[in-house]
Protein backbone atom coordinates (compact mmCIF):
# COMPACT_ATOMS: atom_id res chain seq x y z
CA UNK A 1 -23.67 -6.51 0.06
CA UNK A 2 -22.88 -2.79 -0.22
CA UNK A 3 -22.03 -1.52 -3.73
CA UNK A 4 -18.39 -0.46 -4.51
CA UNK A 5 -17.68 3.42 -5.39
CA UNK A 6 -17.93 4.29 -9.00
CA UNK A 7 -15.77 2.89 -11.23
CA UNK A 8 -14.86 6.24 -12.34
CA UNK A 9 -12.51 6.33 -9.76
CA UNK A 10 -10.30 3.75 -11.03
CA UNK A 11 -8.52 5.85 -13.94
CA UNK A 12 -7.42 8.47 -11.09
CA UNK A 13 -6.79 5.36 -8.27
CA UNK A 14 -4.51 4.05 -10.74
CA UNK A 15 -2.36 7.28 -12.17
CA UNK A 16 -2.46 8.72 -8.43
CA UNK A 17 -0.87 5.68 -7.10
CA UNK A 18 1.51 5.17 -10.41
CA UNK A 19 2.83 8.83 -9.94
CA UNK A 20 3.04 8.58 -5.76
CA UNK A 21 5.31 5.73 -6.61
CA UNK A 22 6.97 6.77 -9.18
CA UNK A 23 8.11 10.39 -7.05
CA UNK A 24 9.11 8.40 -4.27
CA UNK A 25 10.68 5.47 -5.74
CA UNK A 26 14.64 6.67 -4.90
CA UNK A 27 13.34 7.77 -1.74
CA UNK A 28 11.68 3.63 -1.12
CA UNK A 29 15.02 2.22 -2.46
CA UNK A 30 17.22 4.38 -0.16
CA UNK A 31 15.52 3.02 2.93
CA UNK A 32 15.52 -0.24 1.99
CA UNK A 33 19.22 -0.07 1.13
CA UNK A 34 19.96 0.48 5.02
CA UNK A 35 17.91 -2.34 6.12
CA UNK A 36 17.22 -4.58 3.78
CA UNK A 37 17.60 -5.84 -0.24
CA UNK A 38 17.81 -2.45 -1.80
CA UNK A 39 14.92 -3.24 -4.52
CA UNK A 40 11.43 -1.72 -2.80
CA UNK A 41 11.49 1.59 -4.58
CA UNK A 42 11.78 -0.37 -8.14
CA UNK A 43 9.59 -3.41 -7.37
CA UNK A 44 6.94 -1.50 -6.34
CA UNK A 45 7.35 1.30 -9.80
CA UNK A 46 7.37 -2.31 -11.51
CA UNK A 47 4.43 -3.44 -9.97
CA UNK A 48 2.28 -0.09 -10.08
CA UNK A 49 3.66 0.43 -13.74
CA UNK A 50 2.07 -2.87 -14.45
CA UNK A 51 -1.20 -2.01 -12.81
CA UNK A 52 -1.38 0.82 -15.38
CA UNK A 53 -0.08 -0.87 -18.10
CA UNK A 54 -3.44 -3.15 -17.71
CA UNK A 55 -5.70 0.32 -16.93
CA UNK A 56 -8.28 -0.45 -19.65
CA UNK A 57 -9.10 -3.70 -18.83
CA UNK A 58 -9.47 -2.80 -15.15
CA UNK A 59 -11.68 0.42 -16.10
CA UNK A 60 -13.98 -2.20 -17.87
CA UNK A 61 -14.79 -3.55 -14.25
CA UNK A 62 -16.51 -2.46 -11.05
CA UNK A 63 -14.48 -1.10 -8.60
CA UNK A 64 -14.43 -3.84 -6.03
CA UNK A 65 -13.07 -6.37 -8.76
CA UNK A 66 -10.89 -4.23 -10.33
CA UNK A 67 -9.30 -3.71 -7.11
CA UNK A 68 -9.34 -7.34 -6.37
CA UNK A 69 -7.69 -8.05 -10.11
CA UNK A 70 -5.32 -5.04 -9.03
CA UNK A 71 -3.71 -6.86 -6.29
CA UNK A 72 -3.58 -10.43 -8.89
CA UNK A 73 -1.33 -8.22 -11.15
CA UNK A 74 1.20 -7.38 -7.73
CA UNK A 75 1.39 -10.79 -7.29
CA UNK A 76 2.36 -11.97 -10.15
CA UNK A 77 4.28 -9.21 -11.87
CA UNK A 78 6.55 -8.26 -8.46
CA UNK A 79 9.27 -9.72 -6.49
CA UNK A 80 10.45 -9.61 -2.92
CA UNK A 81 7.79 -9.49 -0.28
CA UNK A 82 6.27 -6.26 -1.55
CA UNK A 83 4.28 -7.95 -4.36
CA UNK A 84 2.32 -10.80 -2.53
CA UNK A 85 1.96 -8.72 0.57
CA UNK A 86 0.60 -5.35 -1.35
CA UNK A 87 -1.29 -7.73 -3.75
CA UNK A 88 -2.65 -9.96 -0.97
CA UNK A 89 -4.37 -6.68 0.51
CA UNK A 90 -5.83 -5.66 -2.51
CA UNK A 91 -7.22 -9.28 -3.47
CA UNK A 92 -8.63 -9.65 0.17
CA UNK A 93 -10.37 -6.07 -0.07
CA UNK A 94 -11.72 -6.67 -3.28
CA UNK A 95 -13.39 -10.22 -2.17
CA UNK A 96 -14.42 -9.17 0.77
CA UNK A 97 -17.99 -8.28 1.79
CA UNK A 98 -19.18 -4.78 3.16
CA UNK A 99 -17.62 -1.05 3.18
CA UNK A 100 -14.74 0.42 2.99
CA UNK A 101 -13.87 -0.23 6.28
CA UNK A 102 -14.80 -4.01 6.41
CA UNK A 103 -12.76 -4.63 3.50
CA UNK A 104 -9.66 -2.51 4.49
CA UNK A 105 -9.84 -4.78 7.93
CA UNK A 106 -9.94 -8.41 5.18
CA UNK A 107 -7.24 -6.70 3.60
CA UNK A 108 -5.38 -6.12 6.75
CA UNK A 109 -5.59 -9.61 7.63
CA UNK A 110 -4.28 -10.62 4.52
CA UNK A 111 -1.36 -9.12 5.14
CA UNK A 112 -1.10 -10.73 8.84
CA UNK A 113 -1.33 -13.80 7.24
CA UNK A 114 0.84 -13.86 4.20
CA UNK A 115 3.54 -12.22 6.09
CA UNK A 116 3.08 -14.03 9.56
CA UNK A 117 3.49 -10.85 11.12
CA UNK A 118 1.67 -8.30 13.06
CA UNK A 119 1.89 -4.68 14.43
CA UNK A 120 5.15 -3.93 16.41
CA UNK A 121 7.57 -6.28 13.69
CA UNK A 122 8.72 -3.06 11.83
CA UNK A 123 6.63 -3.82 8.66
CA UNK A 124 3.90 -2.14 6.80
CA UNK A 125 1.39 -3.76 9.41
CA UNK A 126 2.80 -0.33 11.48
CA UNK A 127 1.03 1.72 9.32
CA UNK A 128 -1.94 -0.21 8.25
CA UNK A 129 -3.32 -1.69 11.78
CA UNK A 130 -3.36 1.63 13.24
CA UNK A 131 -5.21 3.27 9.90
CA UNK A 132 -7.64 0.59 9.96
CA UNK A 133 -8.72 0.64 13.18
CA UNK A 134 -9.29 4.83 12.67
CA UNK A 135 -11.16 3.90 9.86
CA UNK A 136 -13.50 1.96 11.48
CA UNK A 137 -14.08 3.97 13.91
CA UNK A 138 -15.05 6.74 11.70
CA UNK A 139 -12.03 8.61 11.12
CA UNK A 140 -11.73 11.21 8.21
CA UNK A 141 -9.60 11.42 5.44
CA UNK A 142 -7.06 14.21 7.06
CA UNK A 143 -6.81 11.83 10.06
CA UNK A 144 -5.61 9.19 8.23
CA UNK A 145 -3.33 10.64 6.62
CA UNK A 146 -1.84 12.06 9.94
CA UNK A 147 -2.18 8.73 11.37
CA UNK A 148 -0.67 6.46 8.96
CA UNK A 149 2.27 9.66 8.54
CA UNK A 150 2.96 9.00 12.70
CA UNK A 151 3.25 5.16 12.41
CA UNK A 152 5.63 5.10 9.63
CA UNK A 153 7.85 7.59 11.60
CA UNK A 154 7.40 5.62 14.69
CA UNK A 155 9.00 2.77 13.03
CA UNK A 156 12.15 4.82 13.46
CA UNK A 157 13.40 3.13 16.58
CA UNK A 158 11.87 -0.01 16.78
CA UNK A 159 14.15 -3.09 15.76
CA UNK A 160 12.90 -5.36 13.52
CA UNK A 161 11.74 -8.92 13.98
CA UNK A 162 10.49 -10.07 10.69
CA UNK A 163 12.19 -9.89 7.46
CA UNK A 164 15.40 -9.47 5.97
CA UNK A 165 15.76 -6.07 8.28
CA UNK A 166 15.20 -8.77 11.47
CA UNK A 167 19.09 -10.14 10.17
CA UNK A 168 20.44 -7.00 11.29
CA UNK A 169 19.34 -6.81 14.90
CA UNK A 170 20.22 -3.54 16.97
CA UNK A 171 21.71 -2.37 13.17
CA UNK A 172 17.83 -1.89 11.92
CA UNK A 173 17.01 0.38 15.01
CA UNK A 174 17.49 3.89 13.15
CA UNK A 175 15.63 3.32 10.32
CA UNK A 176 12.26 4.16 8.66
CA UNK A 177 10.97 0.78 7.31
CA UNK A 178 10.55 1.06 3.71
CA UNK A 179 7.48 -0.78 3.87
CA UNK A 180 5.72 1.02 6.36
CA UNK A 181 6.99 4.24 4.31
CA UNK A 182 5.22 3.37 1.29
CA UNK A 183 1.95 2.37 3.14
CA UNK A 184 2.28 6.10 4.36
CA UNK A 185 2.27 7.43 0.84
CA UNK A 186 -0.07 5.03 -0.55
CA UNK A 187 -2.57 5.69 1.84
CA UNK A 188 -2.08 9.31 1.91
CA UNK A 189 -2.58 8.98 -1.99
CA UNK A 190 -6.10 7.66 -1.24
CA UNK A 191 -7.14 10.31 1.30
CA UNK A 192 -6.16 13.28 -1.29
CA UNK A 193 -8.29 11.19 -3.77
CA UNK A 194 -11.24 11.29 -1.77
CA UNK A 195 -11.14 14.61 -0.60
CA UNK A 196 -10.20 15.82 -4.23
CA UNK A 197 -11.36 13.18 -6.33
CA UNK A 198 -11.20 14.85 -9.49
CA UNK A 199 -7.95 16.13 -9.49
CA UNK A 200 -6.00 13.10 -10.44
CA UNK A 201 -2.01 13.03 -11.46
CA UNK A 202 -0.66 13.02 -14.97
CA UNK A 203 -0.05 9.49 -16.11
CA UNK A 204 3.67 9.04 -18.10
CA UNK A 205 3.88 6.10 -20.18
CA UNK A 206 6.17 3.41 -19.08
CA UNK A 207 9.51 3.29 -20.61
């Protein structure tokens, strides 16, 4: 079993991923208005708000199970399908065996699973099935971040087929999905971390 990056990294992880969030959250909610419930940019603020709100606790960890305990807090704390599909990703990549890229694949297939979905349903699998295949195949940081950037906006035309956006037929053609969106930023998030890992975001305290 190959040890997990420094726990270090989880203070920065954590107020990184808080403030991505947090700048994008109208942003989230506007796409999600035109194609489905209207509620992704503030159930995923909630649920990265709570992630912070628990920062101490999961700084007391290694990284691997803090990221696992991470995706337990989505779960529980967040509504709509954002919370167990984010959280199941983080839960699978934190139990999971191997590197990065082994656990970003369990992680994947999570996600498959919770949301009985796959790549080409307008979803955040867009975005992450194309990312993890890069990164097992060795990609960099900067190509992931143009990678996982070219999904999302490739989700423009498609129509969805799972979800509440799949109710609107030929209406969600047009449309960034949300999800797929904020897999963009997330991941994007994580690729400025690692190329600049000590350069995190200013945490504000929850209101």
């Amino acid at each position: 079993m190959q040890a997990g990056p420094d726990n270090s990294l989880i203070a920065p992880l954590v107020e990184r991923a808080c403030a991505t969030i947090r700048d994008h959250e109208a942003e989230l909610t506007e796409l999600d208005r035109a194609i489905g419930d209207g509620d992704h940019g503030v159930n995923m603020r909630r649920g990265f708000e709570a992630i912070a709100a628990q920062r101490a606790e999961l700084q007391a960890l290694d990284f691997w199970p803090a990221v696992q305990k991470a995706g337990t807090i989505l779960v529980m704390r967040v509504g709509g399908a954002s919370g167990p599909l984010y959280g199941s990703l983080l839960m699978a990549m934190g139990k999971a065996e191997g590197g990065l890229a082994e656990r970003f694949a369990a992680g994947v297939a999570a996600v498959k699973s919770r949301g009985k979905s796959d790549i080409g349903a307008k979803t955040m699998l867009d975005v992450l099935v194309p990312v993890q295949q890069a990164l097992a195949a060795g990609a960099t940081p900067a190509a992931l971040r143009a990678i996982a950037a070219e999904a999302a906006a490739a989700t423009l035309p498609m129509r969805a087929s799972k979800g509440r956006a799949s109710f609107l037929g030929e209406r969600s053609v047009g449309h960034v999905d949300p999800g797929a969106r904020s897999a963009e930023l997330l991941i994007a998030m994580a690729c400025d971390l690692a190329e600049n890992p000590m350069q995190a975001a200013p945490m504000e305290k929850s209101s």
